[in-house]
C-alpha atoms as a PDB file:
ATOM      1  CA  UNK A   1     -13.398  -6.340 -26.928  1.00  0.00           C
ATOM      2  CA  UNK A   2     -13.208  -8.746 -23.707  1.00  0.00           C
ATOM      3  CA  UNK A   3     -10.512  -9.335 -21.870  1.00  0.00           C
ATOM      4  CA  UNK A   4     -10.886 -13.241 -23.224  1.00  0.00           C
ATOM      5  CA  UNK A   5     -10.068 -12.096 -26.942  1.00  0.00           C
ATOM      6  CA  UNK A   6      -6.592 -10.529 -25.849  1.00  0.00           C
ATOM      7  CA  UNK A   7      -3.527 -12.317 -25.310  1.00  0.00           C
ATOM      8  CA  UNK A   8      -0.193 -12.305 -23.595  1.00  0.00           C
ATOM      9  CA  UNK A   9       3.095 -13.754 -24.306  1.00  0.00           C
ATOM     10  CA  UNK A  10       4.464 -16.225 -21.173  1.00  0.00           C
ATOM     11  CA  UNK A  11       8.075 -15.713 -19.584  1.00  0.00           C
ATOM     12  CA  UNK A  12       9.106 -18.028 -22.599  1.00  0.00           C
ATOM     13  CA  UNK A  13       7.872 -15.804 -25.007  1.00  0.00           C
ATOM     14  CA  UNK A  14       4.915 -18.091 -26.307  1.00  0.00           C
ATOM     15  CA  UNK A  15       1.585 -16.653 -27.459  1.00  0.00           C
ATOM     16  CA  UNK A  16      -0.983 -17.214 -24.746  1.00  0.00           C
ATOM     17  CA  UNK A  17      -5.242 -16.452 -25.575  1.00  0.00           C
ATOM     18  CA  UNK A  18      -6.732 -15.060 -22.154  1.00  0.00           C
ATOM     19  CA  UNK A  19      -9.459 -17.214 -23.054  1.00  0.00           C
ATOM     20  CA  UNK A  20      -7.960 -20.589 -21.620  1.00  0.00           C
ATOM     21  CA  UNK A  21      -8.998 -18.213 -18.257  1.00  0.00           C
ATOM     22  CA  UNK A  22     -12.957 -17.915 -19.324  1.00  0.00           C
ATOM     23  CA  UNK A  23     -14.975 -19.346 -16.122  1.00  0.00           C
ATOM     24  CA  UNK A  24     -11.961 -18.201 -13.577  1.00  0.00           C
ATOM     25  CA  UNK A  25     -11.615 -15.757 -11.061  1.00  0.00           C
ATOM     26  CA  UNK A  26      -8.810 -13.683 -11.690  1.00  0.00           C
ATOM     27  CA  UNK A  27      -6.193 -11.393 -10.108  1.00  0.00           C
ATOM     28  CA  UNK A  28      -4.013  -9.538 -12.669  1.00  0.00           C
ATOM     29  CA  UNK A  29      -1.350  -7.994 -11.103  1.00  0.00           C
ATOM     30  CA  UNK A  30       1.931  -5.935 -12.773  1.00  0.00           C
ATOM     31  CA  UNK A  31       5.015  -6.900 -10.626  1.00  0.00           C
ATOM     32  CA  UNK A  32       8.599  -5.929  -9.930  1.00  0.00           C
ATOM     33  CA  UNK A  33      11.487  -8.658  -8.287  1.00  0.00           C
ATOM     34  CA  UNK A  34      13.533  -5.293  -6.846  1.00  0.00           C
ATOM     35  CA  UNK A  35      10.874  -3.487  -5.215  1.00  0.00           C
ATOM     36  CA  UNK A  36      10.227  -3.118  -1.186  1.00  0.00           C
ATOM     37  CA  UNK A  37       6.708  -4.868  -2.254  1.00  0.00           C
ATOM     38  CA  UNK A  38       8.111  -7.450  -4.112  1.00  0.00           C
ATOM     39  CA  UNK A  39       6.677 -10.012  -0.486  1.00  0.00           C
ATOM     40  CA  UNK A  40       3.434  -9.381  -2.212  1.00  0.00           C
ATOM     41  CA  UNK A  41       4.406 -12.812  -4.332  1.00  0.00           C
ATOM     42  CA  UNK A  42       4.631 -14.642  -1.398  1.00  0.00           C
ATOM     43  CA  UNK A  43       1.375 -13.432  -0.413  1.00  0.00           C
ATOM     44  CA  UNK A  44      -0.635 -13.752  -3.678  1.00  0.00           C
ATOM     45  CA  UNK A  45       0.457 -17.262  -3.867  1.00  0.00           C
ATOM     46  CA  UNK A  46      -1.031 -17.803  -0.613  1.00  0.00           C
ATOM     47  CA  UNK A  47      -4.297 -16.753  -2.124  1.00  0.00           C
ATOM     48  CA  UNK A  48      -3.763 -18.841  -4.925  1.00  0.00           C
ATOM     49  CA  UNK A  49      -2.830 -22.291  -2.970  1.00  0.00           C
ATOM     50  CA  UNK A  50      -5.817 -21.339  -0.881  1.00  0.00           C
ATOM     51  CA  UNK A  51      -8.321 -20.598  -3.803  1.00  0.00           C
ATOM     52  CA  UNK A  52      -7.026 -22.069  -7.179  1.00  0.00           C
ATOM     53  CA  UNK A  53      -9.361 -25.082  -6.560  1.00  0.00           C
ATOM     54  CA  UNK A  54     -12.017 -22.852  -6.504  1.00  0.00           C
ATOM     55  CA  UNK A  55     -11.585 -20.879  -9.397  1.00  0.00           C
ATOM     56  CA  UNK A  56      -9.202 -18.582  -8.604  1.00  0.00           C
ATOM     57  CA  UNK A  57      -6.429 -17.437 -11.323  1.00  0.00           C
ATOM     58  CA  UNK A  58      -3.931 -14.867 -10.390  1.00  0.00           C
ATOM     59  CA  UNK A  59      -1.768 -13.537 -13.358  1.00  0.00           C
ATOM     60  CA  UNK A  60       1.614 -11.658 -12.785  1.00  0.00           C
ATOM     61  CA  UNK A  61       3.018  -9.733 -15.455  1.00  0.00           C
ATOM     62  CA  UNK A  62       6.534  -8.356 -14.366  1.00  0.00           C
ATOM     63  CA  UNK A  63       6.994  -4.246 -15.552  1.00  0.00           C
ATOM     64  CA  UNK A  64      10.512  -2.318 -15.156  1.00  0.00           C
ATOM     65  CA  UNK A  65       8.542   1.028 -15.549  1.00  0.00           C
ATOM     66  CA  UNK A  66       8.838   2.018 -11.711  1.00  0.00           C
ATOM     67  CA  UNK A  67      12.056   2.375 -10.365  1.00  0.00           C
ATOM     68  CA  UNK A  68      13.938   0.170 -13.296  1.00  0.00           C
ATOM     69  CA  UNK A  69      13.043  -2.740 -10.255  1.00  0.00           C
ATOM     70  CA  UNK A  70      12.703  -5.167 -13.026  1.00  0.00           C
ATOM     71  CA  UNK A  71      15.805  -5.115 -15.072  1.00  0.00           C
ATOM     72  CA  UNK A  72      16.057  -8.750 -15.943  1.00  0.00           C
ATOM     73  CA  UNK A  73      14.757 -11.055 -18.902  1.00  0.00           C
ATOM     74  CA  UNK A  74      11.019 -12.359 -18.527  1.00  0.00           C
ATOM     75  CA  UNK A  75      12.448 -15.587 -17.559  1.00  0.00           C
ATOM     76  CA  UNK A  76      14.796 -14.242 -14.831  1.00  0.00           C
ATOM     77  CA  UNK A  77      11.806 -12.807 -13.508  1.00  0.00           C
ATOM     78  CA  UNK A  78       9.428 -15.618 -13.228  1.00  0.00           C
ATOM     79  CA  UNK A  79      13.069 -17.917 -12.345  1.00  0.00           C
ATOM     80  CA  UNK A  80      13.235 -15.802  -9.499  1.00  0.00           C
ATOM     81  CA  UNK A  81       9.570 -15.664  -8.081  1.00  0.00           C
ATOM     82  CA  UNK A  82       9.656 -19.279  -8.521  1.00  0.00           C
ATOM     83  CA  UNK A  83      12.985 -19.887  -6.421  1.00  0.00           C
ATOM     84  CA  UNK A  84      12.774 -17.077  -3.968  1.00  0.00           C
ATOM     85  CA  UNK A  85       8.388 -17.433  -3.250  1.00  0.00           C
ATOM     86  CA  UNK A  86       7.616 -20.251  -4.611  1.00  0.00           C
ATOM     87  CA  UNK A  87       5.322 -19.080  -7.109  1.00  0.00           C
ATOM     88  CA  UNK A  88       3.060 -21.322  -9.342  1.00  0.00           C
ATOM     89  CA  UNK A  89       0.681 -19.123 -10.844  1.00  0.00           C
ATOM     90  CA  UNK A  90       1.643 -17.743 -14.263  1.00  0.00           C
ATOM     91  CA  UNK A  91       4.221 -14.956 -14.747  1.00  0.00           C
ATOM     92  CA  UNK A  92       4.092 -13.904 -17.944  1.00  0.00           C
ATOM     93  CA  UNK A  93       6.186 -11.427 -20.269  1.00  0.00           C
ATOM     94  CA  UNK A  94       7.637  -8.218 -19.162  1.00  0.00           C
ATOM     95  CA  UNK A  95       5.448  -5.724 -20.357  1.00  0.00           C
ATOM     96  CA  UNK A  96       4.751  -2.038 -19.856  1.00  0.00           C
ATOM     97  CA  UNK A  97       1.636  -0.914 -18.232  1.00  0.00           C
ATOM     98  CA  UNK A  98       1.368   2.990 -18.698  1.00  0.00           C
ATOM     99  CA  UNK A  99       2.076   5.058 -22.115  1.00  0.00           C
ATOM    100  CA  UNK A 100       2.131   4.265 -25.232  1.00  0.00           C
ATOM    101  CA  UNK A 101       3.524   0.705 -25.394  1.00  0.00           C
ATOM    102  CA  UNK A 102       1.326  -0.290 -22.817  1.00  0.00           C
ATOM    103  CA  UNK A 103      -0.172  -3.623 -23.057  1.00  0.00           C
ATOM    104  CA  UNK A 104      -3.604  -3.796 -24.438  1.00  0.00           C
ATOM    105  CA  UNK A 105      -4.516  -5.611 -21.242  1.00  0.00           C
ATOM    106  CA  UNK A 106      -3.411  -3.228 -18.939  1.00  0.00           C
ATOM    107  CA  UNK A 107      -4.972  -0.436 -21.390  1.00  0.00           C
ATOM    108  CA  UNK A 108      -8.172  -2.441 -20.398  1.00  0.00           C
ATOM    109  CA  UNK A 109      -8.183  -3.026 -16.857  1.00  0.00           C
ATOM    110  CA  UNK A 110      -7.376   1.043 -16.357  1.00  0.00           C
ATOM    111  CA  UNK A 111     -10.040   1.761 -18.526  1.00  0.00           C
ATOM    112  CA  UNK A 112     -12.359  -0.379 -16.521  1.00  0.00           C
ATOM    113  CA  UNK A 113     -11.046   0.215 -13.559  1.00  0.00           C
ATOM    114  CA  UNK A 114      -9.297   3.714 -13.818  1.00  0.00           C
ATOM    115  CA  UNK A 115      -8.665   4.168  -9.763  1.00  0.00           C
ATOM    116  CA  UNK A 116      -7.592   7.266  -8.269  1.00  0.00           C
ATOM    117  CA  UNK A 117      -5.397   8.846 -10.891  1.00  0.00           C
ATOM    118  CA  UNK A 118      -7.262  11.043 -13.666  1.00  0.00           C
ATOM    119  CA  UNK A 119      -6.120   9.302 -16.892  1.00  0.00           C
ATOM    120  CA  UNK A 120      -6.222   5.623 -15.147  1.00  0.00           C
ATOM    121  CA  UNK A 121      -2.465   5.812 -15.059  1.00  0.00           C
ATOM    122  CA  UNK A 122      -0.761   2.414 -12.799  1.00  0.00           C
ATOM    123  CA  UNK A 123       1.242   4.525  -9.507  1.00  0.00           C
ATOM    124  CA  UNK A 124       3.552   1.699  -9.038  1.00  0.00           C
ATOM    125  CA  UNK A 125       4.305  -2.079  -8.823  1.00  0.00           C
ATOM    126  CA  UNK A 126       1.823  -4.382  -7.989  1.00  0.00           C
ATOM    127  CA  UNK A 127      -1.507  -2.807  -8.466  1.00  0.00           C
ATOM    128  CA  UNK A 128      -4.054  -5.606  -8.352  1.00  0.00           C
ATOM    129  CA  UNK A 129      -7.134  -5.965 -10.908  1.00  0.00           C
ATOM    130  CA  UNK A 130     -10.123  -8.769  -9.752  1.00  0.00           C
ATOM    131  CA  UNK A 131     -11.677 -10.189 -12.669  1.00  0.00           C
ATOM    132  CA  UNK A 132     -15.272 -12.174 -12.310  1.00  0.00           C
ATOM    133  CA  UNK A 133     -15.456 -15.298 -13.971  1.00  0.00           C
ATOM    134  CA  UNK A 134     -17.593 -13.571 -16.471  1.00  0.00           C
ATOM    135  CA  UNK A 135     -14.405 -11.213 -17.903  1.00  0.00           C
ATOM    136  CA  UNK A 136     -15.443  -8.249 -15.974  1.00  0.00           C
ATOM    137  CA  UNK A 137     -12.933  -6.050 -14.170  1.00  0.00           C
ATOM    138  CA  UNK A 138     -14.782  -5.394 -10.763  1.00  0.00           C
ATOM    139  CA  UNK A 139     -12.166  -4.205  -9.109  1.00  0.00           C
ATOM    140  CA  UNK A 140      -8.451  -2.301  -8.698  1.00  0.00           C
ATOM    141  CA  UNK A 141      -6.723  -2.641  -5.511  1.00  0.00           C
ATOM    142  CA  UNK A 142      -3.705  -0.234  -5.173  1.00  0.00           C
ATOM    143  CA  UNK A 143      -0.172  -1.463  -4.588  1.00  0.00           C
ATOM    144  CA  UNK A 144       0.119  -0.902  -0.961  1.00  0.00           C
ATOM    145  CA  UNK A 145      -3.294  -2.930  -0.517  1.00  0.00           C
ATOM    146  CA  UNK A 146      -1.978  -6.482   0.476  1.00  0.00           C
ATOM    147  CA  UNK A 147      -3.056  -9.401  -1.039  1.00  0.00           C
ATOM    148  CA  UNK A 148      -4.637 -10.662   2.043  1.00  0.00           C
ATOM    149  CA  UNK A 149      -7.527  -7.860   2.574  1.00  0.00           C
ATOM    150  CA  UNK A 150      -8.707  -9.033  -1.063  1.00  0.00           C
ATOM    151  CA  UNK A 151      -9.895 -12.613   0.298  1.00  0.00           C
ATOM    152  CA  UNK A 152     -13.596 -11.048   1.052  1.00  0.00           C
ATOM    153  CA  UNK A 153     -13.789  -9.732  -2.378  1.00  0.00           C
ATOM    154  CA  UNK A 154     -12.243 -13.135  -4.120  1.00  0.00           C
ATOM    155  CA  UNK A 155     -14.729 -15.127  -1.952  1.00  0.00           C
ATOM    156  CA  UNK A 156     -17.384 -13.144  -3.171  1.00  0.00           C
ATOM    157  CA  UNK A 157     -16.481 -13.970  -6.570  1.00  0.00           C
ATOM    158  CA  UNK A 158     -16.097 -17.472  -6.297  1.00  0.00           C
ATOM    159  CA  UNK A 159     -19.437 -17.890  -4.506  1.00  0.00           C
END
């Protein structure tokens, strides 16, 4: 399986194929609206205005599995990173990202990308997965890693 034939349902609850991303350079990243890293949507949407013309994707998929730091509804959450950082990149669906109703996605980045802990397991909000345009998970950057000392990386990837 690729990361193209999965598929994730949008704040509003609608179906989306990860395949509308094939081609793109993307940043996955599992985000909380209550959490003391919760600027990081601020920053990745700099990223994004400065490199969605060139490819670049960056995918936010709000998790209340740290800290209960996302209590809301899907749509509060992506209400309030529009309204608060004026996000524009996708926010999709609260999911969960560790344990047994994690998201198939998430079950595939850590696999790819398992980081630091033994069994791949996310540490916290906003841990950051780089995608090449090709579907392959190249990279994890941990949640304390800000979004700005990923722009060699992203460049790289964009060519």
């Amino acid at each position: 399986m690729t990361i193209y034939e999965m598929k994730a349902a949008d704040s509003a609850d609608n179906n989306v194929s990860l395949e509308k991303y094939k081609g793109k350079v993307l940043l996955i990243a599992n985000t909380a609206s209550k959490c003391g890293l919760t600027p990081q949507y601020g920053e990745l949407q700099k990223l994004y205005d400065q490199y969605k013309d060139q490819g670049l994707e960056i995918l936010g998929f709000p998790c209340n599995q740290f800290g209960a730091q996302e209590p809301g509804t899907s749509e509060e959450a992506a209400s309030f990173c529009q309204i608060n950082y004026g996000v524009t990149f996708p926010v999709f669906a609260k999911i969960d990202v560790n344990g047994d109703n994690a998201h198939s996605l998430f079950k595939y980045l850590k696999k790819e990308q398992p980081g630091d802990t033994p069994d791949g397991d996310i540490v916290w909000n906003f841990t950051k997965f780089l995608v090449d345009r090709d579907g392959k998970v190249v990279k994890r950057f941990e949640p304390k890693e800000a979004p700005e000392t990923m722009k060699q990386s992203i460049e790289s990837l964009l060519g």
